[in-house]
Protein backbone atom coordinates (compact mmCIF):
# COMPACT_ATOMS: atom_id res chain seq x y z
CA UNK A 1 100.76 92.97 119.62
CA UNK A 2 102.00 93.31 115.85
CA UNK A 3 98.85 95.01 114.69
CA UNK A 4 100.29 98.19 114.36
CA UNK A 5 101.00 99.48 110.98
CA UNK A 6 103.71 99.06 109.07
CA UNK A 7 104.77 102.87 108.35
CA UNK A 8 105.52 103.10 112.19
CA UNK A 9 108.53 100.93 111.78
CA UNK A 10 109.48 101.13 108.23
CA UNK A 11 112.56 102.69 107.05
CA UNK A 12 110.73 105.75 104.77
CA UNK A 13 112.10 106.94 101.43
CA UNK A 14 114.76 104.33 101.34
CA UNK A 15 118.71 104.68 99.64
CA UNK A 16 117.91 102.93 96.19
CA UNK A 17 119.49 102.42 92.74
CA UNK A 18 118.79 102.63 89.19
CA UNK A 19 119.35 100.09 86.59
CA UNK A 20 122.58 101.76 85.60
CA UNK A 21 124.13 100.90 88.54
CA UNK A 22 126.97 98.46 88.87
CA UNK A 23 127.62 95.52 91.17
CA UNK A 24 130.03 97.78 92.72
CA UNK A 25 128.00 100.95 93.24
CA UNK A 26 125.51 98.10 95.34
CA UNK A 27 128.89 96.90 97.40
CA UNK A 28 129.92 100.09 97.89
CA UNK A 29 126.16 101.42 99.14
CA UNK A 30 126.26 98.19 101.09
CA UNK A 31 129.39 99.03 103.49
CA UNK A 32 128.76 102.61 103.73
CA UNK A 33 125.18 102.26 105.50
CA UNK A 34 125.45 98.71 106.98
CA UNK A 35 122.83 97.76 104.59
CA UNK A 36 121.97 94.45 102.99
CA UNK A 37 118.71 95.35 100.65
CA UNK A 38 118.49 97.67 97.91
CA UNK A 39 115.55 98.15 95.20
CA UNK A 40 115.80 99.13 91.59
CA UNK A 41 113.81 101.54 90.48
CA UNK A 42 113.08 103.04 87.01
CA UNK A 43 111.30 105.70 85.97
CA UNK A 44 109.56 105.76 89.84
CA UNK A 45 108.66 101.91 89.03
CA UNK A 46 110.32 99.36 91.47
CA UNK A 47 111.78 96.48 89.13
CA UNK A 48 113.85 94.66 91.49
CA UNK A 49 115.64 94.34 94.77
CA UNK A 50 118.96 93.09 95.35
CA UNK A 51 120.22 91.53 98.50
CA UNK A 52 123.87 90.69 99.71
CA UNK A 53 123.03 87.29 99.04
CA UNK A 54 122.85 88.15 95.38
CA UNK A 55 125.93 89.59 95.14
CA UNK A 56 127.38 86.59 96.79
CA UNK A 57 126.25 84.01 94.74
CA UNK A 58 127.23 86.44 91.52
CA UNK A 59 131.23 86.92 93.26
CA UNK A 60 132.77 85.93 89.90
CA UNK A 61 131.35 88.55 87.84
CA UNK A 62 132.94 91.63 87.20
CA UNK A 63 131.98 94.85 89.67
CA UNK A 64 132.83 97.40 87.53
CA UNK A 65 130.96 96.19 84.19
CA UNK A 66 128.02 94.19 85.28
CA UNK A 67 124.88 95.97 85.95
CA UNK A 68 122.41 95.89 89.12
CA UNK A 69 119.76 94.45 86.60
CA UNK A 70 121.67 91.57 85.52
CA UNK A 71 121.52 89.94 89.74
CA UNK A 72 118.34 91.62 90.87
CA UNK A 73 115.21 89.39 91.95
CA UNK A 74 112.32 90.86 89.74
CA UNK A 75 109.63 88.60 91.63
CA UNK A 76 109.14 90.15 94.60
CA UNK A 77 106.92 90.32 97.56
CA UNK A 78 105.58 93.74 98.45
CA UNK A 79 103.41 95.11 101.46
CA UNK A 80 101.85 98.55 101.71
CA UNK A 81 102.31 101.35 104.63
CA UNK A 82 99.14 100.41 106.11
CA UNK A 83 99.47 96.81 106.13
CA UNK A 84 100.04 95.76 109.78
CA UNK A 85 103.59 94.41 111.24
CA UNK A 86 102.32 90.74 112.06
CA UNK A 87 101.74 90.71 108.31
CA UNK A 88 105.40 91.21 107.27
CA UNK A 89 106.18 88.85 110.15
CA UNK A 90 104.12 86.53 108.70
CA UNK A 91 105.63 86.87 105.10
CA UNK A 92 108.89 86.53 106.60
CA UNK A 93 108.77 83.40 108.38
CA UNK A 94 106.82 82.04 105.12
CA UNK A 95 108.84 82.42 102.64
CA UNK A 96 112.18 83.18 104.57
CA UNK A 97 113.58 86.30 103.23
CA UNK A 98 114.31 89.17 104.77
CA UNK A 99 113.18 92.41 103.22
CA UNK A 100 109.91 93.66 101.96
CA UNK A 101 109.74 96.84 100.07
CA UNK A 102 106.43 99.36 101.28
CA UNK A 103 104.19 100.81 98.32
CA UNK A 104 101.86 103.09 97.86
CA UNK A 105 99.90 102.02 94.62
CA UNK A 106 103.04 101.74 92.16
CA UNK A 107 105.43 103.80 94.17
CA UNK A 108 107.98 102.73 96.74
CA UNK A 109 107.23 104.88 100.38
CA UNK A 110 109.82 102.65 102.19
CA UNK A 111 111.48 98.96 103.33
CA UNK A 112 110.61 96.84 106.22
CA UNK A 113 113.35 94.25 107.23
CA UNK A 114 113.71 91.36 109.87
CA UNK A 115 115.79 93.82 111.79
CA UNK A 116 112.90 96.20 112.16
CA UNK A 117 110.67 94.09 113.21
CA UNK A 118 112.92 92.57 115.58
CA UNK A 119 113.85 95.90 116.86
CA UNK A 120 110.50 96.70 117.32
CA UNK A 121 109.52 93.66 119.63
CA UNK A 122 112.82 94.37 121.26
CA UNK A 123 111.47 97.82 122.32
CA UNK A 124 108.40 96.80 123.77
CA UNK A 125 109.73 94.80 125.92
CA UNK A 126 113.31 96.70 126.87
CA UNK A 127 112.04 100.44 126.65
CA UNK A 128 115.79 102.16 127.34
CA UNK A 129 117.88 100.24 124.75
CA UNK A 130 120.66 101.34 122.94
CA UNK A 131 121.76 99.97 120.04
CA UNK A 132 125.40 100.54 118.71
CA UNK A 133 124.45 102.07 115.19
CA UNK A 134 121.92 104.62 116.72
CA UNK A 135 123.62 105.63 119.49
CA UNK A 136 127.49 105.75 117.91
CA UNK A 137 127.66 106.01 114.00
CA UNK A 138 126.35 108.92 111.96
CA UNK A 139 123.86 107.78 109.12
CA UNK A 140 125.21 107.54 105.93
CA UNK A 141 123.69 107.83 102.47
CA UNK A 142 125.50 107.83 99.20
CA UNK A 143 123.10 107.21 95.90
């Protein structure tokens, strides 16, 4: 059932940051497209990924002056586009976080969250869904 590949679910070429981003260009990026993963990238190299949880558990510092590489995880789990769904599943449940960012040798293609895979179970068995976001609110991308 999950043994399709992961590019048919992933979210492709996906709203990221640099390491001269602030904490609050990440909340900001955060509200604006109901997001709650972001990588770092630097010179085309992914160096990070920072989650809403990070910027919870770094609320005291200040937004304006603290930079994205200062809360980022650098150890990271990655997948590639034609690794299959059940993997990321897998990975998931294992180590119990929710976002996996898609390579292609050293550069990033895309994400896969929980959500999407969630959504994508939730298809195959409800084929006429609609979900709020895609149905009602315009996509949103700020970088």
């Amino acid at each position: 059932m999950m043994n399709e590949a992961i590019h048919t679910i992933m979210t492709r070429n996906p709203i990221s940051l640099s390491p001269k981003h602030t904490i609050s260009d990440v909340e900001t990026l955060f509200k604006l497209n109901r997001i709650h993963h972001l990588p770092v990238v630097d010179d085309g190299k992914l160096i990070g990924l920072v989650t809403t949880y990070d910027l919870w558990s770094h609320r005291s510092s200040d937004a304006q002056t603290t930079f994205v590489t200062d809360i980022m995880n650098t150890c990271i789990v990655k997948i590639s586009a034609q690794d299959k769904i059940g993997t990321a599943a897998e990975l998931f449940l294992d180590n119990r976080f929710h976002a996996l960012p898609v390579m292609e040798g050293d550069t990033l293609v895309g994400i896969v969250t929980t959500f999407d895979v969630l959504k994508y179970e939730f298809r195959k068995e409800y084929e006429n869904i609609i979900l709020y976001k895609d149905a009602f609110e315009p996509k949103l991308r700020t970088a």
